[in-house]
C-alpha atoms as a PDB file:
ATOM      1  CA  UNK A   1     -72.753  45.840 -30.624  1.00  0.00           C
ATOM      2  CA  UNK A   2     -73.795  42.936 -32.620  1.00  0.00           C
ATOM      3  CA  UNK A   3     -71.739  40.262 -34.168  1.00  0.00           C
ATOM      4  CA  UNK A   4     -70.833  40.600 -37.676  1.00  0.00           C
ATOM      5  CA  UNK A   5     -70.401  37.518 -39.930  1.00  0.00           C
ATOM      6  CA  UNK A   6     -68.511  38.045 -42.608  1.00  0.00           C
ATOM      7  CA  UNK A   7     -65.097  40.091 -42.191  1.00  0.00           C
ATOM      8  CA  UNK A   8     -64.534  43.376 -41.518  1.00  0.00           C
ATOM      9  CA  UNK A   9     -61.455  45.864 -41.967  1.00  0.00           C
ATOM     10  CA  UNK A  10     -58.853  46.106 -39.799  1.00  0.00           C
ATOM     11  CA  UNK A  11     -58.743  49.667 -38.900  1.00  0.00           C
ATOM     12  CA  UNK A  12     -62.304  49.169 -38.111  1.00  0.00           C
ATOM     13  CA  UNK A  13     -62.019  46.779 -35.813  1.00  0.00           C
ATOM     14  CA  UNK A  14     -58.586  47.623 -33.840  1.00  0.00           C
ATOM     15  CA  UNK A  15     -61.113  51.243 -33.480  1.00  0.00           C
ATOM     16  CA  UNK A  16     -63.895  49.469 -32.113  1.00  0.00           C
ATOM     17  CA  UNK A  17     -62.261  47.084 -29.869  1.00  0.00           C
ATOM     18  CA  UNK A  18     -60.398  50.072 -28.173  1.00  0.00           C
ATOM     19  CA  UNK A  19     -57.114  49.649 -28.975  1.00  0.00           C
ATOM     20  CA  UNK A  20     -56.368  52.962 -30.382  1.00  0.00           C
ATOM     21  CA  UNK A  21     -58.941  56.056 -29.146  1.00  0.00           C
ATOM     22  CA  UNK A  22     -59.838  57.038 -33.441  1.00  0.00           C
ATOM     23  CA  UNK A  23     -60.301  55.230 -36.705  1.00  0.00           C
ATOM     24  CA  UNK A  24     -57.453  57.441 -38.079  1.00  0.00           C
ATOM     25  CA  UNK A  25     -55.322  56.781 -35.445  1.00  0.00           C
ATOM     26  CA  UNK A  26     -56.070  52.604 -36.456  1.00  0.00           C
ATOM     27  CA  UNK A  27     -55.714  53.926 -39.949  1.00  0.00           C
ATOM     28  CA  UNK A  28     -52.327  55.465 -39.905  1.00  0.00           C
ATOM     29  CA  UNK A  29     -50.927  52.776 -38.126  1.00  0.00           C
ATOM     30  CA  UNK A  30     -51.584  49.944 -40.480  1.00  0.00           C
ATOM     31  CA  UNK A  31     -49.852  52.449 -43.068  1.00  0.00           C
ATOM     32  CA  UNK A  32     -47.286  53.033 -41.094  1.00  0.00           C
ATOM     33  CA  UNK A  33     -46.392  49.223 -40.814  1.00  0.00           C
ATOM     34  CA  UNK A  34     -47.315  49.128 -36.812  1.00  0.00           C
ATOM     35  CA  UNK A  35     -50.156  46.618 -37.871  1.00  0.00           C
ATOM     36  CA  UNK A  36     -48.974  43.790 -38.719  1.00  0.00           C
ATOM     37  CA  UNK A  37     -52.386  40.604 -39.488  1.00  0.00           C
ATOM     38  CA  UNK A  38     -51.072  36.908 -39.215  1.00  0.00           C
ATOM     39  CA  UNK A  39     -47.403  38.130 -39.644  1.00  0.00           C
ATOM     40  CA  UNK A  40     -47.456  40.506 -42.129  1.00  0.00           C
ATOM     41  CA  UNK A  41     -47.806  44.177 -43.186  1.00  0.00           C
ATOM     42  CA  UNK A  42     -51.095  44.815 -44.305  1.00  0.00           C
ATOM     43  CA  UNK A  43     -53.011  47.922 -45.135  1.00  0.00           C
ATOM     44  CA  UNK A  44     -56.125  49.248 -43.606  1.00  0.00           C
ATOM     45  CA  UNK A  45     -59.115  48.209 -45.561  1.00  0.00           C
ATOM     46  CA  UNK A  46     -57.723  44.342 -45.373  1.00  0.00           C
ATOM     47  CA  UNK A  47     -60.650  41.811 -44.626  1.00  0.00           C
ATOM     48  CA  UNK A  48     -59.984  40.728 -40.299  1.00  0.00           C
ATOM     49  CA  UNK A  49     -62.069  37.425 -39.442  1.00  0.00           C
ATOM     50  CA  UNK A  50     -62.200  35.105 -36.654  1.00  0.00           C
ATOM     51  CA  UNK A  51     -58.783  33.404 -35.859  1.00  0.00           C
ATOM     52  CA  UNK A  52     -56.925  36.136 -36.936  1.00  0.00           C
ATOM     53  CA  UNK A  53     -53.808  37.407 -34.916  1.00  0.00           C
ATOM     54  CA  UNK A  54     -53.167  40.834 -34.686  1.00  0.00           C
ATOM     55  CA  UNK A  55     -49.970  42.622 -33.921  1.00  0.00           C
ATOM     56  CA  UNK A  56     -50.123  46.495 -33.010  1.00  0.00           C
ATOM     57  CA  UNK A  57     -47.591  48.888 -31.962  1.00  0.00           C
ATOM     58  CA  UNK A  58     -49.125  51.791 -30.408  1.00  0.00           C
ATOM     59  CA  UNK A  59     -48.329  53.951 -27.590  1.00  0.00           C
ATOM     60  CA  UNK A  60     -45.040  52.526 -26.783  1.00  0.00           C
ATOM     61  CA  UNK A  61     -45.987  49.165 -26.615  1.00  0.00           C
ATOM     62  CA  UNK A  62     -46.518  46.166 -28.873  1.00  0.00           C
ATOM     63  CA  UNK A  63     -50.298  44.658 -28.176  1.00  0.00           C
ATOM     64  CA  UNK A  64     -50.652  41.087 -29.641  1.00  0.00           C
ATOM     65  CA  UNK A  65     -54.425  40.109 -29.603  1.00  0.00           C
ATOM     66  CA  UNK A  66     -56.578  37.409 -31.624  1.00  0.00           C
ATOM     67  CA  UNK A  67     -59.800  38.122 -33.256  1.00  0.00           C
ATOM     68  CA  UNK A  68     -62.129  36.656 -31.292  1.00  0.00           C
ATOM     69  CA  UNK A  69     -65.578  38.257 -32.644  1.00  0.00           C
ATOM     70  CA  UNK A  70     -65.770  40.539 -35.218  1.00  0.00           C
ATOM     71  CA  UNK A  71     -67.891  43.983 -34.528  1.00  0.00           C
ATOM     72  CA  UNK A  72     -68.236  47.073 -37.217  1.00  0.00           C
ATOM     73  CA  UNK A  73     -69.112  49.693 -34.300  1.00  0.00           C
ATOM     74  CA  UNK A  74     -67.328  50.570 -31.149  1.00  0.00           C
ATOM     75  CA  UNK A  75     -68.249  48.885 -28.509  1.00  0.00           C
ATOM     76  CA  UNK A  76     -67.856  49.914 -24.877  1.00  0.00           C
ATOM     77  CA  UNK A  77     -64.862  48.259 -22.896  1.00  0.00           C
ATOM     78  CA  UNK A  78     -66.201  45.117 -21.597  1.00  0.00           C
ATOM     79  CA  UNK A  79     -67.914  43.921 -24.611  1.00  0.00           C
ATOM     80  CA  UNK A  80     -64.636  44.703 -26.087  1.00  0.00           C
ATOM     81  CA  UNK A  81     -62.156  42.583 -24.186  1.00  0.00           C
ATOM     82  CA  UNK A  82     -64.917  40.011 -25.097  1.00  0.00           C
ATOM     83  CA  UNK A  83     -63.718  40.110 -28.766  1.00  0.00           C
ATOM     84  CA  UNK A  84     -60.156  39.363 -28.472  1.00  0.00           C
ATOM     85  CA  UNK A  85     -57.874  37.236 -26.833  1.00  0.00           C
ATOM     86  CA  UNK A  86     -54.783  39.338 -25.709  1.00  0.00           C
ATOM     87  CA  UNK A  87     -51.356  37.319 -25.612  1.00  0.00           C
ATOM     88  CA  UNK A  88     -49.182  40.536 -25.423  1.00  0.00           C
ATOM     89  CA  UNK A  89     -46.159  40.844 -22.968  1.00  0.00           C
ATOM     90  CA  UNK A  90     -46.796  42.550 -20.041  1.00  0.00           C
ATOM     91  CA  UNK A  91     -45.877  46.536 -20.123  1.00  0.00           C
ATOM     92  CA  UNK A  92     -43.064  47.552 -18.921  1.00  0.00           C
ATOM     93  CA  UNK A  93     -43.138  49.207 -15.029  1.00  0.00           C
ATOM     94  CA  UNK A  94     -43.563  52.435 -14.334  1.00  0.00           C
ATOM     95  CA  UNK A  95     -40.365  52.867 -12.984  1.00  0.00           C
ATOM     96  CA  UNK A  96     -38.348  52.277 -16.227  1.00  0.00           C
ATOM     97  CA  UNK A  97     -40.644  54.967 -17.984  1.00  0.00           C
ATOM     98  CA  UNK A  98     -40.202  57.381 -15.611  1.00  0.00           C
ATOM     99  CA  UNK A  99     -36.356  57.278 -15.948  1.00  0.00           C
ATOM    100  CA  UNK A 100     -36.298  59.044 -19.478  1.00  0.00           C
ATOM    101  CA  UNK A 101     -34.541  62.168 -18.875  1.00  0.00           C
ATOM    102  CA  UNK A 102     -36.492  65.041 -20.672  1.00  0.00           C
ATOM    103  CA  UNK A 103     -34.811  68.526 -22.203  1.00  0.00           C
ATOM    104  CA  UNK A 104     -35.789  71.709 -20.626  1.00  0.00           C
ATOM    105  CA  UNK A 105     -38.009  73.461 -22.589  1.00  0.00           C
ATOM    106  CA  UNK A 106     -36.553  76.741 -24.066  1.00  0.00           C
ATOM    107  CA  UNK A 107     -33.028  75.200 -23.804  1.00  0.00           C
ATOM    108  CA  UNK A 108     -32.449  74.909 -27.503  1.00  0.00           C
ATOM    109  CA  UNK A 109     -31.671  73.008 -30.470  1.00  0.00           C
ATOM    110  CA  UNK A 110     -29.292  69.918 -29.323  1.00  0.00           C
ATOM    111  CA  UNK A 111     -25.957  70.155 -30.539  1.00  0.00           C
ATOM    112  CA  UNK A 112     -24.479  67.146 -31.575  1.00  0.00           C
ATOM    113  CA  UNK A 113     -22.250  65.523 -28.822  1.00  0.00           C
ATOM    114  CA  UNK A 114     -26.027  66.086 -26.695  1.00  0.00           C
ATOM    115  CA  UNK A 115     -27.911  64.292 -29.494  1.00  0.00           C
ATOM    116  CA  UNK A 116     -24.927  61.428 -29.217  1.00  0.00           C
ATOM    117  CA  UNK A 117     -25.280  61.261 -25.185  1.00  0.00           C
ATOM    118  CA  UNK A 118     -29.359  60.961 -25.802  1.00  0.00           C
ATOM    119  CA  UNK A 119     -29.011  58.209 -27.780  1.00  0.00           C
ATOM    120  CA  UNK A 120     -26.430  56.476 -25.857  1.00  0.00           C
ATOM    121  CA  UNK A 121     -28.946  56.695 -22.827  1.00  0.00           C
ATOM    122  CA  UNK A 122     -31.616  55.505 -24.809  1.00  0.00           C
ATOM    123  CA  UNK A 123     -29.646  52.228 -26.061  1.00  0.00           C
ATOM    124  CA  UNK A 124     -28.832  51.475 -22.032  1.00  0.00           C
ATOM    125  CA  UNK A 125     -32.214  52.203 -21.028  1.00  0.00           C
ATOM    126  CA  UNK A 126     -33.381  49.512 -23.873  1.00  0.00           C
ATOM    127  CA  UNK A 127     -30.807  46.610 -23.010  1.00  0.00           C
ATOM    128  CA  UNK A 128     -32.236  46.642 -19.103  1.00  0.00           C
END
């Protein structure tokens, strides 16, 4: 749990602050370009220090947090929301996620006038 001075990398420290459950998880991300540091696309073993903001999509949702403290091990969850300041939007009700219609399983590949209706419903379920 103790305070680092210094920097540390990012996938190590969206891990230990809880924001994703594994290091790889934190890891792929940043390659994947859901991790954005102060604005921009950066890759996992960047340097994080105090100040910093950090932008993460995971899970369906877009967490916006600023470094706060800077810890190398995971820490348990209240020590954690000690180390960042979260300014992300609120998440969407439970309602609206519940709403997603879901194929039966077993029913199939799509053809493609049901792949054009899925993403029709998708697009009206994003403009709400």
């Amino acid at each position: 749990m103790a305070a680092e001075e210094g920097t540390v990398r990012l996938d190590t420290w969206i891990w230990s602050v809880r924001l994703t459950k594994t290091r790889s998880q934190a890891a792929a991300a940043c390659r994947a370009g859901h991790a954005r540091l102060n604005g921009e696309r950066v890759k996992p073993a960047h340097a994080v220090q105090t100040g910093d903001e950090v932008r993460l999509f995971h899970a369906g949702r877009e967490r916006i947090v600023e470094v706060s403290r800077l810890v190398r091990k995971r820490v348990g969850p209240p020590v954690a929301a000690e180390c960042y300041a979260d300014h992300s939007p609120p998440p969407p009700p439970r309602e609206a996620i519940l709403d997603i219609p879901v194929r039966d399983r077993g029913a199939g590949r799509p053809t493609k006038r049901d792949r054009r209706e899925m993403e029709q419903l998708r697009a009206d379920l994003r403009a709400r």
